[in-house]
C-alpha atoms as a PDB file:
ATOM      1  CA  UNK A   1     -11.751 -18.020  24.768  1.00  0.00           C
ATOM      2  CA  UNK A   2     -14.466 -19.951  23.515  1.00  0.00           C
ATOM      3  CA  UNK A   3     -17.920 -19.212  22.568  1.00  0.00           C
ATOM      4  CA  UNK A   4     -21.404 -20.728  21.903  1.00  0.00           C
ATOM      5  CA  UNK A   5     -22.767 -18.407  19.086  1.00  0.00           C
ATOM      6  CA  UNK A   6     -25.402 -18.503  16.657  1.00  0.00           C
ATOM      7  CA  UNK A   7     -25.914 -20.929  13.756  1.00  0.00           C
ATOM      8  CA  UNK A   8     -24.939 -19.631  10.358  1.00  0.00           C
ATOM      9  CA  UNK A   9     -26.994 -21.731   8.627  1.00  0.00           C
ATOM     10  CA  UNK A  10     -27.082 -25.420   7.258  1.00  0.00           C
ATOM     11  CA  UNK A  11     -24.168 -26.079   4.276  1.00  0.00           C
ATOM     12  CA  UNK A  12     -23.203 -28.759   2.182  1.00  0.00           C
ATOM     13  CA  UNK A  13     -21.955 -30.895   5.316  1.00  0.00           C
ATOM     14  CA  UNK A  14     -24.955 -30.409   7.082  1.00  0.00           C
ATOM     15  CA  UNK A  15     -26.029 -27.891  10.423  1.00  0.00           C
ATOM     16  CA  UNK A  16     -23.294 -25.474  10.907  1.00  0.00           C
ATOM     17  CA  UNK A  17     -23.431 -25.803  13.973  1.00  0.00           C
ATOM     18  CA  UNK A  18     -20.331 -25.259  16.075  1.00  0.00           C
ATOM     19  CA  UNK A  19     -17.845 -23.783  18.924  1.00  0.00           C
ATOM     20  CA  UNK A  20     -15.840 -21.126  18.255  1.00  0.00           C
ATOM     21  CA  UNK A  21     -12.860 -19.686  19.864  1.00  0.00           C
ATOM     22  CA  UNK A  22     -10.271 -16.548  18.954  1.00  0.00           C
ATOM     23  CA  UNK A  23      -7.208 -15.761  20.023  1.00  0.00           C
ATOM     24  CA  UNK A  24      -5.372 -12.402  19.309  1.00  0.00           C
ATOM     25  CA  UNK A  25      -1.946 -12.342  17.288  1.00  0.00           C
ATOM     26  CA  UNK A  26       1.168 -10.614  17.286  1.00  0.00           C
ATOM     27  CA  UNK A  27       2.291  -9.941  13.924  1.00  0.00           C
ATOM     28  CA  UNK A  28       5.385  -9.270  12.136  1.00  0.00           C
ATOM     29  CA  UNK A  29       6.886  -5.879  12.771  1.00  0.00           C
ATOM     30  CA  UNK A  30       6.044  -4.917   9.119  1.00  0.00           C
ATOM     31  CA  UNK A  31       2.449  -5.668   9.446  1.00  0.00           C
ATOM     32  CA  UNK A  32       1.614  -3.682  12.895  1.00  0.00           C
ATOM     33  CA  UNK A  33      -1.539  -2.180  11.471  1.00  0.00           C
ATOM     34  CA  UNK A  34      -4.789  -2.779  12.899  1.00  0.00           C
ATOM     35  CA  UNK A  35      -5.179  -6.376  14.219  1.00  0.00           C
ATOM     36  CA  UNK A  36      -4.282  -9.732  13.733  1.00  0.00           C
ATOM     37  CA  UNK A  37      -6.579 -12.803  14.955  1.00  0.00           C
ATOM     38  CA  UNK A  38      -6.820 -16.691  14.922  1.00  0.00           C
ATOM     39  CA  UNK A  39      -9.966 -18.152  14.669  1.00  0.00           C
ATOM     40  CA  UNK A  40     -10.804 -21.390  15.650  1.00  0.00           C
ATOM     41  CA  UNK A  41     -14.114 -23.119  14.897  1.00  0.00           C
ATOM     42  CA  UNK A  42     -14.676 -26.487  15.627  1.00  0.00           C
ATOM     43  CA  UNK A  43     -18.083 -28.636  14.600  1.00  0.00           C
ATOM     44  CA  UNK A  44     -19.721 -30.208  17.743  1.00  0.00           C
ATOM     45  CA  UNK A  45     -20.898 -33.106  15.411  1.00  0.00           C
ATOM     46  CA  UNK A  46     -17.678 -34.761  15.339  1.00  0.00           C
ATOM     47  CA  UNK A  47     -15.016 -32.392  16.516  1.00  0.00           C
ATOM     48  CA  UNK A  48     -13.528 -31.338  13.054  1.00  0.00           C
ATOM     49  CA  UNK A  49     -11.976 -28.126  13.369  1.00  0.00           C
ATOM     50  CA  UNK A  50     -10.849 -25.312  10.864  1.00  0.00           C
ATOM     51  CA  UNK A  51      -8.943 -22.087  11.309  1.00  0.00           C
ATOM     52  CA  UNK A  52      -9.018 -18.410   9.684  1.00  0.00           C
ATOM     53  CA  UNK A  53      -6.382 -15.817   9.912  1.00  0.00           C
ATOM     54  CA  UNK A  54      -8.496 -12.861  10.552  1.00  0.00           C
ATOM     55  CA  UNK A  55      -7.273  -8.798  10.286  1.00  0.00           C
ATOM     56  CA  UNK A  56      -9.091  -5.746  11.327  1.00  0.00           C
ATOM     57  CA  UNK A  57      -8.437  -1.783  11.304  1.00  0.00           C
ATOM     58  CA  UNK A  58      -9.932  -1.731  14.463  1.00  0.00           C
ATOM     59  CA  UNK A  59     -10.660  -4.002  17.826  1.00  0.00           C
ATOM     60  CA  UNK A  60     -13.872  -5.721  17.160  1.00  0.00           C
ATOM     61  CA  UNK A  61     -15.679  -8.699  19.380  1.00  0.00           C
ATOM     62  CA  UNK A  62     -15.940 -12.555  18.483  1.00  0.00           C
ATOM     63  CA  UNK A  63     -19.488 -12.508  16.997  1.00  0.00           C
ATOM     64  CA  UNK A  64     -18.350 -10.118  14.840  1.00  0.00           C
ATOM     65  CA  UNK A  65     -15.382 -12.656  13.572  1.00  0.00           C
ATOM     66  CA  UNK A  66     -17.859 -15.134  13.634  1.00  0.00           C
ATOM     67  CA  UNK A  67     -20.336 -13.189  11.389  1.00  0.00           C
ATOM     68  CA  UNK A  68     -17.972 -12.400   8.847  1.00  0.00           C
ATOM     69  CA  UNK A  69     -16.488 -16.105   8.533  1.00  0.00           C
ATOM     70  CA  UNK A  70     -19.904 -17.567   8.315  1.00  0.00           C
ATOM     71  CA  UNK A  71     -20.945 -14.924   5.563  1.00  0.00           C
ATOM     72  CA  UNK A  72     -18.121 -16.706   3.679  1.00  0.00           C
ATOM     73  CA  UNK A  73     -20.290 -19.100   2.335  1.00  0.00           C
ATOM     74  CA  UNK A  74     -22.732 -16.457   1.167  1.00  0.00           C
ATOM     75  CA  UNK A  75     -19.895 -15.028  -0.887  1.00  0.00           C
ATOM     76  CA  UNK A  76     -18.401 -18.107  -2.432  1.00  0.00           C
ATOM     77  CA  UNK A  77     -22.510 -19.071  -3.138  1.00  0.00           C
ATOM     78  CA  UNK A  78     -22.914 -15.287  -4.847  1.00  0.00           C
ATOM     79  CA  UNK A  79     -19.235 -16.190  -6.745  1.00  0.00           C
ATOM     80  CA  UNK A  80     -20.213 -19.512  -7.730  1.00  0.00           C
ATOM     81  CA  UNK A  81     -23.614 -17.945  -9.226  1.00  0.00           C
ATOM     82  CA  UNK A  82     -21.633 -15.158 -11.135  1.00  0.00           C
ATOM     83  CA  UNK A  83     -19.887 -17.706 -12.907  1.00  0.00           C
ATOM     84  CA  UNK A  84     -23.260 -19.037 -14.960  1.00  0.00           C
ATOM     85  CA  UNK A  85     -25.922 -16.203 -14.891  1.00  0.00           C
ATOM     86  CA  UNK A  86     -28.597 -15.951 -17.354  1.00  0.00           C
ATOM     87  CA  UNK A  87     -27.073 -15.206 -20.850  1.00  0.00           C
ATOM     88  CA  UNK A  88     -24.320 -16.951 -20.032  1.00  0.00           C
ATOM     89  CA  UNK A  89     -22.112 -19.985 -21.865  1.00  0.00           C
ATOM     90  CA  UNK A  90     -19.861 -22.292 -20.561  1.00  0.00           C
ATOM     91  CA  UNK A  91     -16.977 -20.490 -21.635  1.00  0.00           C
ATOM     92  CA  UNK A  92     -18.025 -17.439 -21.739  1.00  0.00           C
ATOM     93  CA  UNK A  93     -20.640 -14.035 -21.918  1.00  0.00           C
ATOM     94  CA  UNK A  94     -22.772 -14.258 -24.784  1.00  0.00           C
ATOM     95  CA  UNK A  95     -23.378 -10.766 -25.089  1.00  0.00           C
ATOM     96  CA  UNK A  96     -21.255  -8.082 -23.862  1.00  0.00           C
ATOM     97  CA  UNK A  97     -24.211  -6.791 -21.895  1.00  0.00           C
ATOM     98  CA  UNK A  98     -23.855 -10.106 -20.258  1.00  0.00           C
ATOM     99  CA  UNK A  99     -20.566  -9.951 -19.397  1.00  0.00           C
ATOM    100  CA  UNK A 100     -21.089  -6.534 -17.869  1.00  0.00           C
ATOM    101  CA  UNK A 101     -23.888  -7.374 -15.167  1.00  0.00           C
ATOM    102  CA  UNK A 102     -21.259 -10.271 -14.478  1.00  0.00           C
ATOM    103  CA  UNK A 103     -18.297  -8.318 -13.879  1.00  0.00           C
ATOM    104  CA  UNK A 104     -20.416  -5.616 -11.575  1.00  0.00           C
ATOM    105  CA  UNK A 105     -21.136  -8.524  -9.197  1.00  0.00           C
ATOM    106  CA  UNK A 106     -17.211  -8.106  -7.327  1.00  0.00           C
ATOM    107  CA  UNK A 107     -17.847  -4.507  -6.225  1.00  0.00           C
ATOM    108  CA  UNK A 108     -20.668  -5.119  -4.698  1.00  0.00           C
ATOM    109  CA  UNK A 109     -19.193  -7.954  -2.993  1.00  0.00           C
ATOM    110  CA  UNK A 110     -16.076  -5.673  -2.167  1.00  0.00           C
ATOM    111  CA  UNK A 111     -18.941  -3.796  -0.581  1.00  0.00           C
ATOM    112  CA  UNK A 112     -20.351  -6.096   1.498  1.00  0.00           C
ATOM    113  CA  UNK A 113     -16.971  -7.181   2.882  1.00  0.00           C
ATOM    114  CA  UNK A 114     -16.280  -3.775   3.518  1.00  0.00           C
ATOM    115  CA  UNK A 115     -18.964  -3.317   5.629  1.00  0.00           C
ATOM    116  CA  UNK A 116     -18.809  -6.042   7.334  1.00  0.00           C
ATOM    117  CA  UNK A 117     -15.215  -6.103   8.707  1.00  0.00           C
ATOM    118  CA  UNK A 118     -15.578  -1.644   9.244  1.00  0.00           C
ATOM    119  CA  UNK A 119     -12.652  -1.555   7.076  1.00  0.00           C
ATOM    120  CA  UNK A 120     -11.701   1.690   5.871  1.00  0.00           C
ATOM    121  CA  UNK A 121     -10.135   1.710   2.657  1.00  0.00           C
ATOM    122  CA  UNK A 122      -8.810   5.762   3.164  1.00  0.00           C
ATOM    123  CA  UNK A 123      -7.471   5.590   6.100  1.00  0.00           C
ATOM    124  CA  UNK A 124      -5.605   2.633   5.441  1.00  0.00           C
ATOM    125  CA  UNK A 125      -4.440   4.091   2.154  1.00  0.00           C
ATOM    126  CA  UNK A 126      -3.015   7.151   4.032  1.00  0.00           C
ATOM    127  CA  UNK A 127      -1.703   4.957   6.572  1.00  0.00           C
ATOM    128  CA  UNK A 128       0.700   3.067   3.785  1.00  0.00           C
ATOM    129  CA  UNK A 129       1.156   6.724   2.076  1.00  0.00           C
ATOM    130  CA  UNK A 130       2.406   8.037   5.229  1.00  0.00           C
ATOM    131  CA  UNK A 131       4.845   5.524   6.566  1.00  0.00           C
ATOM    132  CA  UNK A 132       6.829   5.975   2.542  1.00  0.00           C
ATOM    133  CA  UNK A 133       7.042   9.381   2.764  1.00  0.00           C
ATOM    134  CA  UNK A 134       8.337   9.508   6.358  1.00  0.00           C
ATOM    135  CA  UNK A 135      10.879   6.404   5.677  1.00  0.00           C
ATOM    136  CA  UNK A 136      12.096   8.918   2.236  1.00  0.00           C
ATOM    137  CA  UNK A 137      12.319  11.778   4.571  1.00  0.00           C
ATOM    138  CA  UNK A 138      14.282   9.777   7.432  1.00  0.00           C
ATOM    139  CA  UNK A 139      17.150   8.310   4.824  1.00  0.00           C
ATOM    140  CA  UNK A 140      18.658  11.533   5.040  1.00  0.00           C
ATOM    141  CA  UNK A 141      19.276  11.491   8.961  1.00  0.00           C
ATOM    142  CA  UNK A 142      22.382  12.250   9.862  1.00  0.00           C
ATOM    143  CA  UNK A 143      24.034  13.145   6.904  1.00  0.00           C
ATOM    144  CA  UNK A 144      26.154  16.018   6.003  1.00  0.00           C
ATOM    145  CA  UNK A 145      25.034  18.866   3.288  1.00  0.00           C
ATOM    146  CA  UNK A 146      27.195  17.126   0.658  1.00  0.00           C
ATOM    147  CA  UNK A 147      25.978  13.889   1.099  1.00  0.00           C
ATOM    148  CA  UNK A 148      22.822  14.774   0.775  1.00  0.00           C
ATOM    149  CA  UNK A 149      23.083  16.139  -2.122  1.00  0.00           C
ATOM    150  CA  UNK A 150      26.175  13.769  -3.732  1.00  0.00           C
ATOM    151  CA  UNK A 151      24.482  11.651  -7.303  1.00  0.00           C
ATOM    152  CA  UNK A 152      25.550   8.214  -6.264  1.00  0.00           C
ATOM    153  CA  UNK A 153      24.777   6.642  -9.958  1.00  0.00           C
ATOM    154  CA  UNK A 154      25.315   8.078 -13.490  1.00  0.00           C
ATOM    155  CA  UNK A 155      21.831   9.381 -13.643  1.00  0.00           C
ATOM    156  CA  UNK A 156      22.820  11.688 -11.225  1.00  0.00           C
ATOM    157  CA  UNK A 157      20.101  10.415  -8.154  1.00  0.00           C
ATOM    158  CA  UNK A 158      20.497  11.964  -5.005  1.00  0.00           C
ATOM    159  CA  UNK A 159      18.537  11.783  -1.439  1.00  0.00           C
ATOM    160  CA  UNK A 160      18.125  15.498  -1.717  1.00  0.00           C
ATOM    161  CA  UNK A 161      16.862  15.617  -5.300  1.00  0.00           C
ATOM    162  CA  UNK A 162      14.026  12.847  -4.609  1.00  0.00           C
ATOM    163  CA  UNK A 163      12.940  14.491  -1.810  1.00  0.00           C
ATOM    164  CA  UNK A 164      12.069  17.439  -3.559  1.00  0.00           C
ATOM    165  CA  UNK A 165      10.871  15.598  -6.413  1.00  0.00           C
ATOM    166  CA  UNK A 166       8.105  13.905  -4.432  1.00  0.00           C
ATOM    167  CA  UNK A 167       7.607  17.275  -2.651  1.00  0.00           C
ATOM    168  CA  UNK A 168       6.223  18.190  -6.189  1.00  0.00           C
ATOM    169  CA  UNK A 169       4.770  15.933  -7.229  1.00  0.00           C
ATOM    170  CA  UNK A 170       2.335  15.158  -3.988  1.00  0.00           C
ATOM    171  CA  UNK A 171       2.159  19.100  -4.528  1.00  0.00           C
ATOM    172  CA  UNK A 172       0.154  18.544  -8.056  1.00  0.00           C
ATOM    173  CA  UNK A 173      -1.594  15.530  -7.823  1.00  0.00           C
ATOM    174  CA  UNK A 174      -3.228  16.544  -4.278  1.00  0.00           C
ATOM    175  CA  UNK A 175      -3.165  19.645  -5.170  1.00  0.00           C
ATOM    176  CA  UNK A 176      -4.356  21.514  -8.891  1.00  0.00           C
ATOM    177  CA  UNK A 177      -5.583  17.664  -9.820  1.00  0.00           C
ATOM    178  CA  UNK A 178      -8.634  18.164  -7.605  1.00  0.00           C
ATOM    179  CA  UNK A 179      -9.226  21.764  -7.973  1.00  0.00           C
ATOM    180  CA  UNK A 180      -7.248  22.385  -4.192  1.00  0.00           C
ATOM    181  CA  UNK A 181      -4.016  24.238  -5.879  1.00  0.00           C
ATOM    182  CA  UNK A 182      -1.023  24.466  -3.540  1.00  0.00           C
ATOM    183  CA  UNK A 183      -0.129  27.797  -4.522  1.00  0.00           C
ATOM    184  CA  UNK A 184       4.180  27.855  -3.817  1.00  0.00           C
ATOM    185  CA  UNK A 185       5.604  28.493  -7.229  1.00  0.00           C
ATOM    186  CA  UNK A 186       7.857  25.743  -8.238  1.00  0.00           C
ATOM    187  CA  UNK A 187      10.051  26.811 -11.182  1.00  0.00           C
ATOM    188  CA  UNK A 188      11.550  23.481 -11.817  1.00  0.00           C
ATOM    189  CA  UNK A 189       8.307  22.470 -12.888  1.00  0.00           C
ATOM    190  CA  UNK A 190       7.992  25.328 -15.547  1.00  0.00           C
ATOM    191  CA  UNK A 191       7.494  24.257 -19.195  1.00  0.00           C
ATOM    192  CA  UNK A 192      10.367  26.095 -19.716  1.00  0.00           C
ATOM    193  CA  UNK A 193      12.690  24.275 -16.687  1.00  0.00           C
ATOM    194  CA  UNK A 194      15.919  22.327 -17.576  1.00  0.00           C
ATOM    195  CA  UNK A 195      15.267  18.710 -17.901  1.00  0.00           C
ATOM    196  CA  UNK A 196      15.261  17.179 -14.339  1.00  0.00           C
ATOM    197  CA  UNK A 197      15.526  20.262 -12.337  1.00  0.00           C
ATOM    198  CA  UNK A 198      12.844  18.590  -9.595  1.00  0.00           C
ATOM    199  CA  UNK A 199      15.591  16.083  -9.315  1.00  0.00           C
ATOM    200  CA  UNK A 200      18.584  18.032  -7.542  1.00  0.00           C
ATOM    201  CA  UNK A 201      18.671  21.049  -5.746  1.00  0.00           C
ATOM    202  CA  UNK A 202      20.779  23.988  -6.460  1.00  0.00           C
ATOM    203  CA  UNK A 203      23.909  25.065  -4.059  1.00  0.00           C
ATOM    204  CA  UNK A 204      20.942  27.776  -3.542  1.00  0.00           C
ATOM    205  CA  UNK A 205      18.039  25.967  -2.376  1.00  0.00           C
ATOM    206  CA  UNK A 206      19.121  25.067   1.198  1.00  0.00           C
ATOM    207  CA  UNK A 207      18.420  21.548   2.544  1.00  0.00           C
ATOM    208  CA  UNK A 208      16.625  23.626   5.274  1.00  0.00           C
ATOM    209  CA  UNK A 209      14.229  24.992   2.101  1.00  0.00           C
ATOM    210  CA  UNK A 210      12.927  21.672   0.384  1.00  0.00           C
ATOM    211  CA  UNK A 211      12.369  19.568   3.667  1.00  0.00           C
ATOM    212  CA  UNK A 212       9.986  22.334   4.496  1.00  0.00           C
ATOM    213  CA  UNK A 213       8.283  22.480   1.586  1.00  0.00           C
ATOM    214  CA  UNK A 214       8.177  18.442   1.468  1.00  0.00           C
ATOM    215  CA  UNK A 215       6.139  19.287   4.758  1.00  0.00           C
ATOM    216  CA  UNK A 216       4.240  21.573   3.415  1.00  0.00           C
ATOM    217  CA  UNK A 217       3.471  19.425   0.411  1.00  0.00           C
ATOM    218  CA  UNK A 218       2.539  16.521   2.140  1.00  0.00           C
ATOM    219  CA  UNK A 219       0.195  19.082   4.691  1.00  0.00           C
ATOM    220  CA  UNK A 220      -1.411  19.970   1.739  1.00  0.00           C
ATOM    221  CA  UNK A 221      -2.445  16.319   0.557  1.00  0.00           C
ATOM    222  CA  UNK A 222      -3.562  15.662   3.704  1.00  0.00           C
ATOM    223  CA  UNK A 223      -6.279  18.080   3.820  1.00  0.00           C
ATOM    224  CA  UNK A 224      -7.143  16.864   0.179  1.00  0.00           C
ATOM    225  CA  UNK A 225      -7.039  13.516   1.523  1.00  0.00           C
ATOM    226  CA  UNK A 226      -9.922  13.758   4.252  1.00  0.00           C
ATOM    227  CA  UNK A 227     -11.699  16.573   2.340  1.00  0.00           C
ATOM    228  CA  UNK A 228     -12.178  14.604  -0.761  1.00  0.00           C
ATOM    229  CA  UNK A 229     -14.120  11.409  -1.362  1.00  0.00           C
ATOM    230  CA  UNK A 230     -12.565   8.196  -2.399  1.00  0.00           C
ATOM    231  CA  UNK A 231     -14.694   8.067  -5.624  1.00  0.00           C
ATOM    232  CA  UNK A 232     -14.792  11.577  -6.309  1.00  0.00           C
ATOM    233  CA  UNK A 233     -12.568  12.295  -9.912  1.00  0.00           C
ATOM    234  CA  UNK A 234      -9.684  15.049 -10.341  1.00  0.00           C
ATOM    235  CA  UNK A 235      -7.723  15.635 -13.645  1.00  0.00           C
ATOM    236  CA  UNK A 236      -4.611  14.792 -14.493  1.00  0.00           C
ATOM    237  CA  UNK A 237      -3.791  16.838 -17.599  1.00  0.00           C
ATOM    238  CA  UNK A 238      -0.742  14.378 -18.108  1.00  0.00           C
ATOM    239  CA  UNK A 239      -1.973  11.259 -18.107  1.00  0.00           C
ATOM    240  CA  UNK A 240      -3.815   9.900 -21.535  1.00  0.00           C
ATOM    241  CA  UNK A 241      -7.192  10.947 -22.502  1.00  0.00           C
ATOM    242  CA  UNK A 242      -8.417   7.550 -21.596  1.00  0.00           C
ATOM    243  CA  UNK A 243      -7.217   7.556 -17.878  1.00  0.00           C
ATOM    244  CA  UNK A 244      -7.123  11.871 -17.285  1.00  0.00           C
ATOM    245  CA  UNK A 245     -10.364  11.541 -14.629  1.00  0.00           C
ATOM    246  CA  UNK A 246      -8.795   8.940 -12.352  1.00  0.00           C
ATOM    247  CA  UNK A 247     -10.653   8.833  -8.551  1.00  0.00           C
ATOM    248  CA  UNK A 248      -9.098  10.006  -5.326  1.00  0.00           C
ATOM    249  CA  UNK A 249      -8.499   6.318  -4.711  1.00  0.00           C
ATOM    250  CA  UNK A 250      -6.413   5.880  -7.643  1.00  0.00           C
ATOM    251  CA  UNK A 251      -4.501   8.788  -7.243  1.00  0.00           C
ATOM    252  CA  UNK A 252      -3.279   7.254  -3.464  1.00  0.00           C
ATOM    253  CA  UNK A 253      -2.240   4.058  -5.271  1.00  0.00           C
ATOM    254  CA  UNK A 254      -0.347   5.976  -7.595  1.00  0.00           C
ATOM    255  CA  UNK A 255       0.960   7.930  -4.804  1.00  0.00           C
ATOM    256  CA  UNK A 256       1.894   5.010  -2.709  1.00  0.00           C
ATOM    257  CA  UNK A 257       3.497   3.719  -5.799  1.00  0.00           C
ATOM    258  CA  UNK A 258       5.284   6.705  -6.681  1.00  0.00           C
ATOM    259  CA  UNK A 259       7.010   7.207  -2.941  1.00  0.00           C
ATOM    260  CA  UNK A 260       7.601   3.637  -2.560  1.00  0.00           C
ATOM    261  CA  UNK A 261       9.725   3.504  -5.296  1.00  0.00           C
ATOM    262  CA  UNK A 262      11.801   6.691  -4.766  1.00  0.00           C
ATOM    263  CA  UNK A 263      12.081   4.881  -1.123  1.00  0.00           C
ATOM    264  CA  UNK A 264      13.816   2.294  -2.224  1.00  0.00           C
ATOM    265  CA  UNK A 265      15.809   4.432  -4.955  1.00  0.00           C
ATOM    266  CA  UNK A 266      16.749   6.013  -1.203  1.00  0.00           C
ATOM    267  CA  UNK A 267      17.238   3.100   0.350  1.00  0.00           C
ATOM    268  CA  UNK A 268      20.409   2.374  -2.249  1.00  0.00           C
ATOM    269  CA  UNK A 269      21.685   5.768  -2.656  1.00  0.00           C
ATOM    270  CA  UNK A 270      22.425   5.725   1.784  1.00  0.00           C
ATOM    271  CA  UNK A 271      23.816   2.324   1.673  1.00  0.00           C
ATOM    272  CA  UNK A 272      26.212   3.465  -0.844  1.00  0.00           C
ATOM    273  CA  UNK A 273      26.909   6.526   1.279  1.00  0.00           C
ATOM    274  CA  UNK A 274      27.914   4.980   4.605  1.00  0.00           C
ATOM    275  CA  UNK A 275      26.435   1.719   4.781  1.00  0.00           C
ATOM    276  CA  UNK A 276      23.519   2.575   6.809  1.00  0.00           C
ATOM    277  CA  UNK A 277      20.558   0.162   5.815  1.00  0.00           C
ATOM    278  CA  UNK A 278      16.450   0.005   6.975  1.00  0.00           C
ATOM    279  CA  UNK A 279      13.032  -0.079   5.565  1.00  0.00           C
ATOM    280  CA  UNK A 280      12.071   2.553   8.668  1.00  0.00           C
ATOM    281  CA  UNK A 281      13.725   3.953  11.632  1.00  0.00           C
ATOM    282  CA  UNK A 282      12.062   1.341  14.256  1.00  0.00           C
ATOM    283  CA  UNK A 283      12.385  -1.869  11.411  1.00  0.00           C
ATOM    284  CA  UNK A 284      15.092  -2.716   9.533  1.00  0.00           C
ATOM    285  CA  UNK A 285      13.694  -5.612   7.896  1.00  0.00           C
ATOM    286  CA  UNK A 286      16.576  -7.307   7.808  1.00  0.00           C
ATOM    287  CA  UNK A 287      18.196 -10.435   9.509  1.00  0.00           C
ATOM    288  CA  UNK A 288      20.169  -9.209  12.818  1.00  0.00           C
ATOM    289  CA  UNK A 289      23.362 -10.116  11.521  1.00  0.00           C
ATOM    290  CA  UNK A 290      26.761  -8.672  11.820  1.00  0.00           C
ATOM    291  CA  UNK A 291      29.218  -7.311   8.980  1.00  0.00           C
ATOM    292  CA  UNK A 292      31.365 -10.170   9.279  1.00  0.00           C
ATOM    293  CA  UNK A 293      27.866 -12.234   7.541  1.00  0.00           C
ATOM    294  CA  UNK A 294      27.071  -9.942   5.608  1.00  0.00           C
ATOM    295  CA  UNK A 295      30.804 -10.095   3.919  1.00  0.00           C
ATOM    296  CA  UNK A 296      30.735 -13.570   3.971  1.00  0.00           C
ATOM    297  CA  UNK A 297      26.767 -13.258   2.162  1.00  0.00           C
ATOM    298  CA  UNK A 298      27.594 -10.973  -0.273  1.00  0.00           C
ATOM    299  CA  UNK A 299      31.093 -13.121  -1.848  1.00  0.00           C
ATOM    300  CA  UNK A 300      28.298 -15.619  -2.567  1.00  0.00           C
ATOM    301  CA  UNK A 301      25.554 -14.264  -4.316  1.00  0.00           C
ATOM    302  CA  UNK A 302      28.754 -12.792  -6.366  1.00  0.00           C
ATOM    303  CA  UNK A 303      30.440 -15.905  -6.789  1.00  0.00           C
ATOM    304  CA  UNK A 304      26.927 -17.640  -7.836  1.00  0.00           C
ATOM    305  CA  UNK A 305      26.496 -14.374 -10.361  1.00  0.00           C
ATOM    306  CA  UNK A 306      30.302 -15.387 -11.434  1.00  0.00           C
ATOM    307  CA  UNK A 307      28.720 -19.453 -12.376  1.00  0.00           C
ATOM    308  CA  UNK A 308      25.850 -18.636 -13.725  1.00  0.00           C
ATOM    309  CA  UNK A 309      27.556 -15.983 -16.396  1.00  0.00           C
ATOM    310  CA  UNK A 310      30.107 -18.815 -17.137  1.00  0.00           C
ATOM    311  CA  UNK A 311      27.961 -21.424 -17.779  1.00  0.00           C
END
């Protein structure tokens, strides 16, 4: 499709002026989130042409593509001016105060990106939140009580036991951290618990028991989630004094952080259970190979280990 819009403005080349056409993309199955877009201005001078790669949360029209490419320049103008306000030295602040008002110059610019693309920062931080702790939940498909439960490595981790660990955790940090307490008692959190006891369950604590309260858990944080602004502060009584007041958005990256990582402890723990592999249940993120490669693939990243130890 292409389009006779507005002129953003004359730039160091001259008159902006230009065609513009768009054409919608399909992305890769680990990016399906909002949508994808090529861009393609060309100037009606002399036909040189220039494309973006362009994302949005949600559907939005060409002018609106258009808009946000051709405020470009006003951001790279309001960078370049950052670099050299008043007060300023070639290499560097000459006051501190100075080197404040220069460093409060990205958020606002963060702003005004924000706005213009109607991105929403929440929402896509749930989005990435969600899709760990479903993929943690889902590496236990299919497997028997024992092998849920079986500590693959000497530190004893198990699919079972990080489950439950991240059931707690979401528990406080959406939960007492912002004045919203879960209210479940969890004993293995006591002061007084045995080191690592959110880490395994007991023969006691049925499978049955901790995926609900992972459910639960996560239900609670989700209310948090939409209840509480992004910039609004909680308090994390573990963290250091410095960093105890940490925003709602921090506490998602931290989040995101936190279930990513016990993902991908998950991730090795079923592979070493019965071979089954996969970032999610509808992407493996892996080459569509057979065993017979993947035998072949492995003897060579050990023989290369096996050279580069020798040498």
């Amino acid at each position: 499709m292409v389009d006779e819009l507005g002129d953003p403005g004359a730039g160091a080349k001259g008159p902006r002026d230009y065609d513009w056409a768009w054409l919608a993309l399909t992305p890769p199955a680990d990016e399906q989130v909002g949508h994808h877009w090529l861009l393609v201005r060309r100037r009606r001078t002399d036909g040189e042409p220039a494309f973006y790669r362009c994302w949005s949360p949600t559907p939005v029209a060409l002018p609106t593509l258009v808009r946000v490419a051709g405020t470009r320049w006003c951001l790279e103008t309001a960078f370049q001016t950052s670099k050299t306000p008043p007060g300023w030295t070639s290499t560097g602040p000459a006051t501190a105060t100075n080197g404040t008002r220069k460093q409060a110059r990205i958020p606002v610019i963060s702003s005004m990106l924000a706005d213009m693309t109607g991105s929403d920062p929440k929402a896509e931080l749930h989005f990435y939140l969600t899709r760990a702790r479903d993929a943690l939940l889902w590496k236990m498909d299919g497997l028997s009580e024992y092998d849920v439960r079986r500590p693959l490595v000497p530190t004893g981790t198990n699919l079972l036991g990080l489950v439950k660990h991240v059931a707690s955790v979401a528990a406080g940090y959406f939960g007492d951290c912002f004045g919203r307490p879960f209210g479940e008692p969890m004993p293995w959190l006591d002061d007084d618990a045995e080191p690592n006891a959110d880490m395994w369950a007991t023969a006691e604590e049925s499978r049955e028991q901790i995926v609900s309260l992972y459910h639960r858990a996560w239900a609670h944080a989700d209310v948090t989630i939409d209840a509480v602004p992004l910039d609004a502060t909680g308090e994390v009584p573990w963290w250091p004094p410095e960093r105890r007041e940490p925003t709602l958005h921090r506490v998602l990256i931290h989040m995101i952080a936190e279930t990513e990582r016990h993902a991908g402890h998950a991730d090795i723990v079923r592979e070493l259970i019965d071979g089954s592999v996969g970032i999610r249940a509808e992407h493996s993120n892996l080459p569509g190979v057979d065993a017979a490669w993947w035998l072949t693939y492995r003897d060579r990243v050990e023989r290369a280990a096996k050279d580069a130890g020798a040498r």
